[in-house]
C-alpha atoms as a PDB file:
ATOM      1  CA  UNK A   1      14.306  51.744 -50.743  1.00  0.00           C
ATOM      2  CA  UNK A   2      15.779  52.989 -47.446  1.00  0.00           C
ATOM      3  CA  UNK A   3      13.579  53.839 -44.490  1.00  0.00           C
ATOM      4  CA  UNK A   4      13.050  57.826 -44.033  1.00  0.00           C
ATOM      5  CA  UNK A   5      13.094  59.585 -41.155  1.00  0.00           C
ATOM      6  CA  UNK A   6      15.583  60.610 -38.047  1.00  0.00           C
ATOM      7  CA  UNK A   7      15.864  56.631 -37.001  1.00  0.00           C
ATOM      8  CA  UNK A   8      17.444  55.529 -40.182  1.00  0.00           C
ATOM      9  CA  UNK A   9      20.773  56.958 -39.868  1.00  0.00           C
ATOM     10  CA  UNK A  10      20.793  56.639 -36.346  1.00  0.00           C
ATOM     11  CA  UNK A  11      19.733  55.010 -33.458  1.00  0.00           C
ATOM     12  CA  UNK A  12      18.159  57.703 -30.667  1.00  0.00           C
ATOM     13  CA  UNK A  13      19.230  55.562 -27.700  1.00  0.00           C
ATOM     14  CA  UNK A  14      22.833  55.277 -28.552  1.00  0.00           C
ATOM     15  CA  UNK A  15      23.095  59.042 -28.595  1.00  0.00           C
ATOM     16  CA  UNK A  16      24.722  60.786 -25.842  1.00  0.00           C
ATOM     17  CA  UNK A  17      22.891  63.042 -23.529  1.00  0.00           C
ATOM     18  CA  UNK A  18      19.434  61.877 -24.894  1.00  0.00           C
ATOM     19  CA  UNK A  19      17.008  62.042 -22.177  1.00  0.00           C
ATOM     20  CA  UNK A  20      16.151  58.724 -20.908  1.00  0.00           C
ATOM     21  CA  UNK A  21      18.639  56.305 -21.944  1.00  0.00           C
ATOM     22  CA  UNK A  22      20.101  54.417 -18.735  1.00  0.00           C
ATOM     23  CA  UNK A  23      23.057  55.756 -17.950  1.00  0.00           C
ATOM     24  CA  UNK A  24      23.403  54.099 -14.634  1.00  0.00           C
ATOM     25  CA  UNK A  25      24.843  50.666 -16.562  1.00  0.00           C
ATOM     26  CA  UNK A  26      27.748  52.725 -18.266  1.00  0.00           C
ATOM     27  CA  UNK A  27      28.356  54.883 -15.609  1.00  0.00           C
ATOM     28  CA  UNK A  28      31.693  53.913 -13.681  1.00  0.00           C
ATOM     29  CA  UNK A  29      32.050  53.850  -9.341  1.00  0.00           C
ATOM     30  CA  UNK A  30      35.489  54.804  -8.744  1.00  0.00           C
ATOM     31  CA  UNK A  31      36.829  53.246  -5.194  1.00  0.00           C
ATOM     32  CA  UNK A  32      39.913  54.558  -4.292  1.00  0.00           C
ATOM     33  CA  UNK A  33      42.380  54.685  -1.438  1.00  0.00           C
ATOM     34  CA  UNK A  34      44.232  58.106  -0.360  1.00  0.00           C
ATOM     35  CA  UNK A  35      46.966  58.379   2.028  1.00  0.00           C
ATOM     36  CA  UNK A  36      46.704  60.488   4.916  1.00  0.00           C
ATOM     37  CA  UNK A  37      49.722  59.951   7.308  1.00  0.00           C
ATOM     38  CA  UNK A  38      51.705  57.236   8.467  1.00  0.00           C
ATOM     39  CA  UNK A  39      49.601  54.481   8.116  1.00  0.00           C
ATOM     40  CA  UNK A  40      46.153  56.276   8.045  1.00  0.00           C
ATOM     41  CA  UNK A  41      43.688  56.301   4.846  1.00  0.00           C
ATOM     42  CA  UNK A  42      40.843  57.019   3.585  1.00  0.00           C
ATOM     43  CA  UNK A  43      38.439  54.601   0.882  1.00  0.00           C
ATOM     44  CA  UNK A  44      36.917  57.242  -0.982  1.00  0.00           C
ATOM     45  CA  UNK A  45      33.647  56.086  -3.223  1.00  0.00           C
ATOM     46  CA  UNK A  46      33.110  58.019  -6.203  1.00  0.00           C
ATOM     47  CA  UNK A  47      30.800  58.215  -9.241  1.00  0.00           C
ATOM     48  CA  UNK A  48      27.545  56.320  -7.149  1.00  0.00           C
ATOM     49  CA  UNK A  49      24.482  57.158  -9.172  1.00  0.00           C
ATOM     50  CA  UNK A  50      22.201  59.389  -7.620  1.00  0.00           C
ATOM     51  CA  UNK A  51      18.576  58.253  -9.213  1.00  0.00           C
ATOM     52  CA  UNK A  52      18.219  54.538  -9.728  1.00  0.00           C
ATOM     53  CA  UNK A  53      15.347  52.836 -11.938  1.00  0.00           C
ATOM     54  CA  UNK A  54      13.456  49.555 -10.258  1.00  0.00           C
ATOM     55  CA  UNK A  55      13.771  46.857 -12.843  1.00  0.00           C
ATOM     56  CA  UNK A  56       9.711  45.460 -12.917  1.00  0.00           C
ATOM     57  CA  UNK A  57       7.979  48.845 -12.480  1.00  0.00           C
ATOM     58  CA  UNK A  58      10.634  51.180 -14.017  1.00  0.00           C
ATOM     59  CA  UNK A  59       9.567  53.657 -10.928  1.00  0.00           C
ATOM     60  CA  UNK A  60      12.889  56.254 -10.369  1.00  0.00           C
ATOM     61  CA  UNK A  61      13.698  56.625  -7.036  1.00  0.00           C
ATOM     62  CA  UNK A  62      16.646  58.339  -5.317  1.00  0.00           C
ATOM     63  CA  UNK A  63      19.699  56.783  -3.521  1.00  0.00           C
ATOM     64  CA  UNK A  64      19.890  57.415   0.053  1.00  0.00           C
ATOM     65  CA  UNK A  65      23.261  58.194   0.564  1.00  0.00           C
ATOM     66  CA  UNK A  66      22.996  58.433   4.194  1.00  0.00           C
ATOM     67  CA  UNK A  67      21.671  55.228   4.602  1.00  0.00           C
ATOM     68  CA  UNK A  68      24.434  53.029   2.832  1.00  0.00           C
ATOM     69  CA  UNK A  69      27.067  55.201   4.291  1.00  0.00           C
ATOM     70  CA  UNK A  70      25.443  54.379   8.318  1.00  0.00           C
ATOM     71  CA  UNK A  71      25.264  50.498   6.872  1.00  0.00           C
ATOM     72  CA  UNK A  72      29.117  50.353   5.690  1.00  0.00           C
ATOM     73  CA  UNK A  73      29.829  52.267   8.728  1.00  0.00           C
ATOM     74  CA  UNK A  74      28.143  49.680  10.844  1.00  0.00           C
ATOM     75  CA  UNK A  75      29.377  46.558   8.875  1.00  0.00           C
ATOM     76  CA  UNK A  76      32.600  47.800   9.063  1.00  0.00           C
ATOM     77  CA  UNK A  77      32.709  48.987  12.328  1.00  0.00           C
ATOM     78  CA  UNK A  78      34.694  52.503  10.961  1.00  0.00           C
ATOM     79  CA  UNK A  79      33.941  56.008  10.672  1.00  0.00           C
ATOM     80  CA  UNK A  80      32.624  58.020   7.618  1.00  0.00           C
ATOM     81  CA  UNK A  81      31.866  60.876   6.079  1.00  0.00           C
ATOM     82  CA  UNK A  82      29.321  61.897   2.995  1.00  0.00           C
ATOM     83  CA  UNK A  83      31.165  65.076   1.387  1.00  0.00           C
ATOM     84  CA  UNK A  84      29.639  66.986  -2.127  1.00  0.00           C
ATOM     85  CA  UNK A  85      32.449  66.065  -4.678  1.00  0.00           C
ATOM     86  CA  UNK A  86      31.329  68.993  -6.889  1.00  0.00           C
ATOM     87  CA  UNK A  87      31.697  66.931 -10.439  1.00  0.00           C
ATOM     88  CA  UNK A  88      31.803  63.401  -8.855  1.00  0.00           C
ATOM     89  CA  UNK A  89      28.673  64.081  -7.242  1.00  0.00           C
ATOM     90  CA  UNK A  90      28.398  62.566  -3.392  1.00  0.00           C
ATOM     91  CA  UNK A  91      31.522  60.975  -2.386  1.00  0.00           C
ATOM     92  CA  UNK A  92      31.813  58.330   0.701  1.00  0.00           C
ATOM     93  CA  UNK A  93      34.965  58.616   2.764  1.00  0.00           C
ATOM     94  CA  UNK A  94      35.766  55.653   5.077  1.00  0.00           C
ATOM     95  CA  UNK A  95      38.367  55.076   7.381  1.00  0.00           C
ATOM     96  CA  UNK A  96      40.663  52.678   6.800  1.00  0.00           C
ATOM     97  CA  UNK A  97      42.144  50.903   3.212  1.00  0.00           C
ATOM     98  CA  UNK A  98      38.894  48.529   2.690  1.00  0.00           C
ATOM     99  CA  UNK A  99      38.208  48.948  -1.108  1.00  0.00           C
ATOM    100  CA  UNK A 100      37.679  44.961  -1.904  1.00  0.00           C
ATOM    101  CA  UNK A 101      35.265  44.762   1.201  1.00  0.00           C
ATOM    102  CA  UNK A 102      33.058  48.340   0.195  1.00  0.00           C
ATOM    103  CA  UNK A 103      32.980  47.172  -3.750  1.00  0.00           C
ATOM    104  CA  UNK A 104      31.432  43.608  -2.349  1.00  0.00           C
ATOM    105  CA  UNK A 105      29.455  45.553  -0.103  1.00  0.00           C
ATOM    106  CA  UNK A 106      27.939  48.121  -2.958  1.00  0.00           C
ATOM    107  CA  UNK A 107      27.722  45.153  -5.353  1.00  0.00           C
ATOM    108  CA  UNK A 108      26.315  42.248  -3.466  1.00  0.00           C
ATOM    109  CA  UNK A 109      24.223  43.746  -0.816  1.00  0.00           C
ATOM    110  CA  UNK A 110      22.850  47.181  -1.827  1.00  0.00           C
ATOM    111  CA  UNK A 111      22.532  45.664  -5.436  1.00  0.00           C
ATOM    112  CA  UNK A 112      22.335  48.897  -7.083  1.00  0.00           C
ATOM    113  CA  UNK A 113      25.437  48.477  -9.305  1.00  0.00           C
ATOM    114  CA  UNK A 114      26.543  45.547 -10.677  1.00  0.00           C
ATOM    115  CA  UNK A 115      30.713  44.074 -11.080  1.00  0.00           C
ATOM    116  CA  UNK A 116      30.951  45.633 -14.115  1.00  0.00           C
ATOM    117  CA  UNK A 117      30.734  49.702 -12.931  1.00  0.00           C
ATOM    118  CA  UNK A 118      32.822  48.864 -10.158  1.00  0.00           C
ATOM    119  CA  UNK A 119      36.609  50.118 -10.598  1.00  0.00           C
ATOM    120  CA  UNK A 120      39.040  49.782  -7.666  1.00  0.00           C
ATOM    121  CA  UNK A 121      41.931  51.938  -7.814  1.00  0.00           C
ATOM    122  CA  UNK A 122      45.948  50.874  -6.829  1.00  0.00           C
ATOM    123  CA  UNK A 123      45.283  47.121  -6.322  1.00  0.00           C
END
């Protein structure tokens, strides 16, 4: 006899939009470049999740954007800028074309998303 009940023709947590599933693992960071003129550019971080849950205690704490933009700014020794993207939430403008270097940065360092949500545009 089948199991009754909601969770026997579905599973809850593969459901979009149900409150608490994780969405910061399939949730993508778009790093892109945009021209300005001549030989100026922008790298232009996209998508970075705004809440982020600790692994051990499962405590929910926000991302200080300010912070990691002052850090890439001072590890990279360029200029930035924090603007409200509307629907791609905070967006991080650098100076400069260095998409590898801020998706090692993001990854490696601040260790709040992993290779996989990463996706570098036009290389």
């Amino acid at each position: 006899m089948p199991p009754a009940g909601p969770r026997a023709f579905w599973d809850w947590d593969e459901l979009p939009g149900i409150p608490g599933k994780d969405d910061a693992k399939t949730n993508k960071v778009h790093i892109r470049m945009q021209q300005r003129n001549g030989r100026k550019s922008w790298t232009t971080v996209a998508g970075f999740p705004e809440k982020v849950r600790l692994p051990k205690s499962g405590n929910v704490l926000q991302v200080d954007f300010e912070k990691i933009l002052r850090a890439l700014k001072k590890t990279f020794k360029t200029n930035g800028v924090l603007v409200d993207g509307g629907d791609h939430g905070r967006v991080m403008q650098l100076q400069g074309d260095i998409r590898k270097e801020v998706a090692e940065f993001l990854i490696e360092v601040t260790a709040i998303i992993t290779k996989d949500q990463v996706m570098i545009h036009g290389s």
